[in-house]
PDB file of N, CA and C in Angstrom:
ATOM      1  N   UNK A   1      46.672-134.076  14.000  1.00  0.00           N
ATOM      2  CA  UNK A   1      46.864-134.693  12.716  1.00  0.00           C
ATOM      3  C   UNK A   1      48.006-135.701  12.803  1.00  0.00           C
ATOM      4  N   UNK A   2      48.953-135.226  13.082  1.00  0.00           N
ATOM      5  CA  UNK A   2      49.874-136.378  13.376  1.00  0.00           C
ATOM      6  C   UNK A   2      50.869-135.871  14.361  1.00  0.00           C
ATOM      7  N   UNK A   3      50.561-137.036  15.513  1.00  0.00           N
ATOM      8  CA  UNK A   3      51.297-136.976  16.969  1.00  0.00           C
ATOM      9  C   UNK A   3      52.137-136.557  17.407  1.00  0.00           C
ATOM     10  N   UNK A   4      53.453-137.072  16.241  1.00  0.00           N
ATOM     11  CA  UNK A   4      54.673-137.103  16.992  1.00  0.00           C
ATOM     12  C   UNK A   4      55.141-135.322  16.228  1.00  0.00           C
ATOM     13  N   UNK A   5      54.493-134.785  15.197  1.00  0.00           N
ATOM     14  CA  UNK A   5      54.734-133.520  14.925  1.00  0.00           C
ATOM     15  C   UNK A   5      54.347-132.520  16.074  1.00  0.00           C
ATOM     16  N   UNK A   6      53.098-132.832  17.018  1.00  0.00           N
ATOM     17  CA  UNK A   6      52.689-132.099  17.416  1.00  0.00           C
ATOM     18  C   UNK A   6      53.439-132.486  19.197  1.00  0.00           C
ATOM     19  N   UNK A   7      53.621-133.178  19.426  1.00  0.00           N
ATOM     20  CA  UNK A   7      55.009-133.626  20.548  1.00  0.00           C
ATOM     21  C   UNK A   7      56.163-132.993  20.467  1.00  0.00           C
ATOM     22  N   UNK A   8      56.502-132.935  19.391  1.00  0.00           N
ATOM     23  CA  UNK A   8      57.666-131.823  18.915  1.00  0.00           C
ATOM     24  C   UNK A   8      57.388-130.242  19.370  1.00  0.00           C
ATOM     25  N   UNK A   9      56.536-130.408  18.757  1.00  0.00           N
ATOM     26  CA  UNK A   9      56.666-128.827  18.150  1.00  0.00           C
ATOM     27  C   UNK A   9      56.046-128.175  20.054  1.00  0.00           C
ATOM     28  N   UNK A  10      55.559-129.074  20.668  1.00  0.00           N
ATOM     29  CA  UNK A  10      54.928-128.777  21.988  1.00  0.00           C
ATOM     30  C   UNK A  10      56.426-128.927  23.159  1.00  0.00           C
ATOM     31  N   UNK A  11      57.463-129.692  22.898  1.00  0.00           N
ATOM     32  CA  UNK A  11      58.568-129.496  23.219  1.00  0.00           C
ATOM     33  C   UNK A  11      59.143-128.543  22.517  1.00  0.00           C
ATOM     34  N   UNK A  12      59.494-127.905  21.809  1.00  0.00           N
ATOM     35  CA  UNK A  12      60.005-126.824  21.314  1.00  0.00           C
ATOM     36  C   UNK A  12      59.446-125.579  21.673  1.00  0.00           C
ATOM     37  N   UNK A  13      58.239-125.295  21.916  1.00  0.00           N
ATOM     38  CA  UNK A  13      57.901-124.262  22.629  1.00  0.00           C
ATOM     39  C   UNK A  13      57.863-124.149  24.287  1.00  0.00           C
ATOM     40  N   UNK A  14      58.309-125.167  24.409  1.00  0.00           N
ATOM     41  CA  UNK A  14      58.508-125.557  26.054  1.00  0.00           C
ATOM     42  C   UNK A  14      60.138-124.897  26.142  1.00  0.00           C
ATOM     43  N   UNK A  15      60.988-125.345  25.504  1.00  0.00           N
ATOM     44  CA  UNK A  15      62.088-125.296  25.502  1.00  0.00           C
ATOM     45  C   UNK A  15      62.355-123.520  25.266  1.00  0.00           C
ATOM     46  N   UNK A  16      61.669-123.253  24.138  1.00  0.00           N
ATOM     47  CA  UNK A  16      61.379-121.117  23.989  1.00  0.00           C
ATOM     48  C   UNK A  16      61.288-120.653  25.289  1.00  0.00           C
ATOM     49  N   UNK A  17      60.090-120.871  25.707  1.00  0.00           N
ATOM     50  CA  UNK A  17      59.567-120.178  26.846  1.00  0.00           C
ATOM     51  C   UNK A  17      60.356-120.601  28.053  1.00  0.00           C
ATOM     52  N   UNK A  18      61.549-121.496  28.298  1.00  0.00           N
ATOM     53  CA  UNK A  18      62.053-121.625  29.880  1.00  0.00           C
ATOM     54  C   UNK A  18      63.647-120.496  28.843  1.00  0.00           C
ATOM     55  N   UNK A  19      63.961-120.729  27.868  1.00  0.00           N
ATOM     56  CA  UNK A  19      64.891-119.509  27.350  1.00  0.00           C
ATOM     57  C   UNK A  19      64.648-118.642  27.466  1.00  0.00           C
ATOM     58  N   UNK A  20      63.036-118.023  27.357  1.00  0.00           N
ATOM     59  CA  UNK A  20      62.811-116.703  28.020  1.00  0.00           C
ATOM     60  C   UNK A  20      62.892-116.596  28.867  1.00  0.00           C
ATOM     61  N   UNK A  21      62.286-117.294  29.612  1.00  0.00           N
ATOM     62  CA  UNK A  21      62.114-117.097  31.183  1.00  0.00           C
ATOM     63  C   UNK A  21      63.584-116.446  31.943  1.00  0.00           C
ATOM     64  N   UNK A  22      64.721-117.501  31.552  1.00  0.00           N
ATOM     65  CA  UNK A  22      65.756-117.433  32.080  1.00  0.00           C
ATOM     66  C   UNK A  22      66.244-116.012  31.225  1.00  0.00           C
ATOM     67  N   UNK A  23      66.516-115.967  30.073  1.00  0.00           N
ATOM     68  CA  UNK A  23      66.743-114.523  29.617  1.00  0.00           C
ATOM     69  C   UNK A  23      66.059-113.061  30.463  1.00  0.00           C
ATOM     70  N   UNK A  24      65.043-113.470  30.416  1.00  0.00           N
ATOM     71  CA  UNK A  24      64.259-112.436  31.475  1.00  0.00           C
ATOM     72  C   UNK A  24      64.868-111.889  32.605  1.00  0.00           C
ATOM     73  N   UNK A  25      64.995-113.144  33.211  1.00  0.00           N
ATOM     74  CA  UNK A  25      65.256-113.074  34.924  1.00  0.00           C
ATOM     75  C   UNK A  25      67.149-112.128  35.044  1.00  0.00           C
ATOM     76  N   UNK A  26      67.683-112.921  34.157  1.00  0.00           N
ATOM     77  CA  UNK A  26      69.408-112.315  33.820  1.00  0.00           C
ATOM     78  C   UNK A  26      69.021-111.038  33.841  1.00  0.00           C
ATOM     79  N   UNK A  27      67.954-110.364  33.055  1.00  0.00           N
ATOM     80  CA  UNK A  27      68.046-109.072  32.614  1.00  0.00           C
ATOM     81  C   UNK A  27      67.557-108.408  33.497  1.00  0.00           C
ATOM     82  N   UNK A  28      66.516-108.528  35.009  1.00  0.00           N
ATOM     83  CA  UNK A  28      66.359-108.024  35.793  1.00  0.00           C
ATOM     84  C   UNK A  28      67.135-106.942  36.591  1.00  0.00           C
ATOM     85  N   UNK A  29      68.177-107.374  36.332  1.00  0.00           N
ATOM     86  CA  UNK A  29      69.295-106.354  37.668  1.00  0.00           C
ATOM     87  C   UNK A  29      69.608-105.202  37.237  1.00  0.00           C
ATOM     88  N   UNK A  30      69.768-105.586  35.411  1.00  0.00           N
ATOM     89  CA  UNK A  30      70.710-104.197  34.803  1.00  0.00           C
ATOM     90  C   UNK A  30      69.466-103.633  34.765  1.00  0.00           C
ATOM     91  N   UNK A  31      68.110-104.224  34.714  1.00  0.00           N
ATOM     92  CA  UNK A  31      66.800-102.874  34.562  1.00  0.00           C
ATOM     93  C   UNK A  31      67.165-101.989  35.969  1.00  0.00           C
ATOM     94  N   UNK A  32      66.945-102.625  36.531  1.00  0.00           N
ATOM     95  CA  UNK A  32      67.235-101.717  38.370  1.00  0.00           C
ATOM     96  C   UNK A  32      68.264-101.131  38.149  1.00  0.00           C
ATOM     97  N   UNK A  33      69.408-101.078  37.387  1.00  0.00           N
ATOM     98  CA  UNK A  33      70.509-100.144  37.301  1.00  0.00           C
ATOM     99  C   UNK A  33      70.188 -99.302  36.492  1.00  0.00           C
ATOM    100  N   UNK A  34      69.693 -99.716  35.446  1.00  0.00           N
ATOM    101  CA  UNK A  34      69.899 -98.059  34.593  1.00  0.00           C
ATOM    102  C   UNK A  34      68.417 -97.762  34.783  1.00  0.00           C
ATOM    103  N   UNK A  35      67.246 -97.946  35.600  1.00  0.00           N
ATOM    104  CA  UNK A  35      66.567 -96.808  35.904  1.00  0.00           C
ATOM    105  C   UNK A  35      67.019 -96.473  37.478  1.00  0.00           C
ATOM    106  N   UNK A  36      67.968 -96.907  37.999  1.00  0.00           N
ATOM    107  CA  UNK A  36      68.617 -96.046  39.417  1.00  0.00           C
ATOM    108  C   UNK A  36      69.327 -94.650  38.943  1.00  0.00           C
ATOM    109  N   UNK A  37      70.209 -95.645  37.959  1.00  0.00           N
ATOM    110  CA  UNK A  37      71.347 -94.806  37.370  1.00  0.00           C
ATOM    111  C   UNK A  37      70.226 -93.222  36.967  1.00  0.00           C
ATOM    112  N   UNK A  38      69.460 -93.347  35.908  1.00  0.00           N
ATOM    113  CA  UNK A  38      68.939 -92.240  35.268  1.00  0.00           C
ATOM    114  C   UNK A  38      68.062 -91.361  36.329  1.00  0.00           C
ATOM    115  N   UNK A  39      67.756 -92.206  37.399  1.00  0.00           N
ATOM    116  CA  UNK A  39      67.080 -91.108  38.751  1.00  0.00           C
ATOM    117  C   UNK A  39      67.910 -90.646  39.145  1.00  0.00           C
ATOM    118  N   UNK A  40      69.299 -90.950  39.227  1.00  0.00           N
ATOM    119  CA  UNK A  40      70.373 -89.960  40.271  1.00  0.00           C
ATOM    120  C   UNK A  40      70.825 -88.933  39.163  1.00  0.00           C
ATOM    121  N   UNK A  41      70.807 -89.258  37.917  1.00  0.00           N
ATOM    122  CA  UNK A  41      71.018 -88.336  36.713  1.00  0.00           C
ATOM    123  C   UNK A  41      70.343 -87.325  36.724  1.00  0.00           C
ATOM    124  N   UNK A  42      69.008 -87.807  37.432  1.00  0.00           N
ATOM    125  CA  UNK A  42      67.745 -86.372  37.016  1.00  0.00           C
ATOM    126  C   UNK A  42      67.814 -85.555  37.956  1.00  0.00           C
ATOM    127  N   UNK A  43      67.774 -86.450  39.156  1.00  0.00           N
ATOM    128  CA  UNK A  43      68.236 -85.776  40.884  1.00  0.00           C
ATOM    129  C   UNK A  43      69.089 -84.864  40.576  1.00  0.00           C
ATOM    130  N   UNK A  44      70.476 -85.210  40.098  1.00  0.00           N
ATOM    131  CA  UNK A  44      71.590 -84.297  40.066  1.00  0.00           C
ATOM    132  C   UNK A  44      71.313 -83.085  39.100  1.00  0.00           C
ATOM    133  N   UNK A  45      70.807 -83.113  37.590  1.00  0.00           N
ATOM    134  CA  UNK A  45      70.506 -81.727  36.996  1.00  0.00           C
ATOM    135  C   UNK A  45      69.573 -80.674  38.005  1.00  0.00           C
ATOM    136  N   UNK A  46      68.090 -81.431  38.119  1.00  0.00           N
ATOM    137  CA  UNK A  46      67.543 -80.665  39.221  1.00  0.00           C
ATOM    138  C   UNK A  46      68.405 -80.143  40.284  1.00  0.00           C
ATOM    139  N   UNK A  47      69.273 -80.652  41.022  1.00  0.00           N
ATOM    140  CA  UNK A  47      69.802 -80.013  41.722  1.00  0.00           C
ATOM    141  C   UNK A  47      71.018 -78.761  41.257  1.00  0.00           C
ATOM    142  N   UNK A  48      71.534 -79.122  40.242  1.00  0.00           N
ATOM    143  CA  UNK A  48      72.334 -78.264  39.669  1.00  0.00           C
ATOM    144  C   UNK A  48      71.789 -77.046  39.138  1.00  0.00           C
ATOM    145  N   UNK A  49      70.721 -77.166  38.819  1.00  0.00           N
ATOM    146  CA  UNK A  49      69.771 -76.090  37.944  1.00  0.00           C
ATOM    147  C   UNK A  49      68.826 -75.604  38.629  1.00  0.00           C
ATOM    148  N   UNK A  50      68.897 -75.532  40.121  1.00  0.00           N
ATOM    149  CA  UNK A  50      67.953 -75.162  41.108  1.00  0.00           C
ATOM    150  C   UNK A  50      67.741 -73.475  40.648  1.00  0.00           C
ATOM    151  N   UNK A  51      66.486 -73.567  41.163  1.00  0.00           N
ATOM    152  CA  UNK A  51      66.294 -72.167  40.796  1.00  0.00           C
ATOM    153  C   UNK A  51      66.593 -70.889  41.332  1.00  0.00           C
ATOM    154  N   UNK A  52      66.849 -69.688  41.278  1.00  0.00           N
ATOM    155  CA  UNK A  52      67.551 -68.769  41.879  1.00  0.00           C
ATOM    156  C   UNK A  52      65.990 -67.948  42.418  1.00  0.00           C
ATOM    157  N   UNK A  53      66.170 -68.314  43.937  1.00  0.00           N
ATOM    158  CA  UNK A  53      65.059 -67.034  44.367  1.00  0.00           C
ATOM    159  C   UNK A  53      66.065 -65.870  45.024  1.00  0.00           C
ATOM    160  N   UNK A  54      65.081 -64.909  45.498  1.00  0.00           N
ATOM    161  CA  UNK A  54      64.860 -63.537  45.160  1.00  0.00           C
ATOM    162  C   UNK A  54      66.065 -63.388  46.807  1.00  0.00           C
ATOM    163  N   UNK A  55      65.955 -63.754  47.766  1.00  0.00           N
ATOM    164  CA  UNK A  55      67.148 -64.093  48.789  1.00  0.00           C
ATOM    165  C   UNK A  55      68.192 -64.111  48.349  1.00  0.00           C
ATOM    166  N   UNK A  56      68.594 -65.094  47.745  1.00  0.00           N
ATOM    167  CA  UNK A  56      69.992 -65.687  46.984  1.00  0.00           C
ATOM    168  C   UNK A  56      70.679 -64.535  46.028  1.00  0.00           C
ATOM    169  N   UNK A  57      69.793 -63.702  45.281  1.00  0.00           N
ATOM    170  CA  UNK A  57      70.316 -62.932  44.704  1.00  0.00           C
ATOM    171  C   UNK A  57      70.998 -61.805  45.043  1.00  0.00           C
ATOM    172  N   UNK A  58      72.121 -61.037  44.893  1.00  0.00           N
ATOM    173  CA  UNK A  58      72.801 -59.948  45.584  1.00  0.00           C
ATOM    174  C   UNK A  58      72.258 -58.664  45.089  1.00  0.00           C
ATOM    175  N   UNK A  59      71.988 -57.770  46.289  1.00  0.00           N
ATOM    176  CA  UNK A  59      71.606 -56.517  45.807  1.00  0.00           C
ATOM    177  C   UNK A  59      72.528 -55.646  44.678  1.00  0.00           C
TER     178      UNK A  59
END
């Protein structure tokens, strides 16, 4: 309908999507940290809360 609205508005969503992009990519590392972080969290209860077999226990 008219050009120079739609030039715009086609730069402006150009301009969104490389802000995501780059927002995205920043946020990559801390994902790898806090699902590392919360596996060594789970590792460690499991290990703390291991279960008591029938050996281990004192007569």
């Amino acid at each position: 309908m008219y050009p120079e609205m739609h030039h715009a508005r086609v730069a402006e969503l150009r301009a969104e999507a490389d802000a995501h992009r780059l927002a995205a990519a920043a946020r990559r590392p801390r994902d790898i940290r806090i699902r590392l972080g919360w596996t060594l969290v789970e590792v460690g209860l499991r290990l703390a809360t291991a279960p008591k077999t029938a050996a281990a226990v004192p007569y």
